[in-house]
Protein backbone atom coordinates (compact mmCIF):
# COMPACT_ATOMS: atom_id res chain seq x y z
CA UNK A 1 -9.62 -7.44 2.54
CA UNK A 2 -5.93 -8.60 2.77
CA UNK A 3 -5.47 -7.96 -1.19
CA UNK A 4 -3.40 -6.94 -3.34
CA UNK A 5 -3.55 -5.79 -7.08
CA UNK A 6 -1.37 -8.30 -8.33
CA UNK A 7 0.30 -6.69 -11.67
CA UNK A 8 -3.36 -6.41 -12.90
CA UNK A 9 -4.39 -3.13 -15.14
CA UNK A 10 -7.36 -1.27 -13.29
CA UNK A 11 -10.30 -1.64 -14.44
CA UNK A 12 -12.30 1.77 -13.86
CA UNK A 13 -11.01 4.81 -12.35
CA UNK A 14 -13.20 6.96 -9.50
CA UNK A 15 -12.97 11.02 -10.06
CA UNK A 16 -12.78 12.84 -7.25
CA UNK A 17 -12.53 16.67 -7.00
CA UNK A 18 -8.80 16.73 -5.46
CA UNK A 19 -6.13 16.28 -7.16
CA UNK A 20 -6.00 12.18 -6.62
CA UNK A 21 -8.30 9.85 -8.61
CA UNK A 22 -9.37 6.42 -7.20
CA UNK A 23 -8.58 3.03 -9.74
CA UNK A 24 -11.06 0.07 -9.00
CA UNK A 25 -9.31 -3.64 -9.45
CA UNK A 26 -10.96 -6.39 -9.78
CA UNK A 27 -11.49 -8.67 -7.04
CA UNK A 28 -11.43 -12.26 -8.69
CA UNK A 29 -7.87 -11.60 -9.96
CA UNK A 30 -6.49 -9.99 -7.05
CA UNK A 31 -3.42 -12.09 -4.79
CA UNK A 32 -3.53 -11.73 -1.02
CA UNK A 33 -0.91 -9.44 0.16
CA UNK A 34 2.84 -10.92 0.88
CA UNK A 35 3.36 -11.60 4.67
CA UNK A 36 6.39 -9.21 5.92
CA UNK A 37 9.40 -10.44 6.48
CA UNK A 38 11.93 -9.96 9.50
CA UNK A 39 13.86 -7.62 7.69
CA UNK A 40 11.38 -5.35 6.10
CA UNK A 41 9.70 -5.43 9.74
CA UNK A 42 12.92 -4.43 11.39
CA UNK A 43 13.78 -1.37 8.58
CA UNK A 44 9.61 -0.28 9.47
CA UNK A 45 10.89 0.00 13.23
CA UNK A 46 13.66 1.89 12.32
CA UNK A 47 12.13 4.45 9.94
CA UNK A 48 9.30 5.04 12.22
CA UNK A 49 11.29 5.44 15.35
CA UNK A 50 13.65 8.39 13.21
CA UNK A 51 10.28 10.02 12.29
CA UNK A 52 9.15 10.04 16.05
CA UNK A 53 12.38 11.24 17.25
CA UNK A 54 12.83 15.27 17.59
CA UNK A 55 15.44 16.55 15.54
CA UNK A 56 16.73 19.64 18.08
């Protein structure tokens, strides 16, 4: 949906039989999600093109 939780507390929390448990936000209060910049585009590049590359 483009969202993000904005500093908001959840509001109900999903268990799930792993380890991880989901927390449910609520929608009305949510902020759409910050557009990347340049920069934190450029360091993405970089750190994914280190993981892809083979160490030996």
């Amino acid at each position: 949906m483009g969202l993000r939780t904005g500093g908001q507390e959840p509001v109900a929390e999903v268990e799930t039989c792993g380890p991880k448990n989901g927390l449910l936000y609520e929608i009305a209060r949510a902020r759409p999600v910050r557009p990347m910049t340049l920069a934190k585009e450029y360091a993405l590049d970089e750190a994914t093109a280190v993981r892809q590359t083979c160490g030996t």
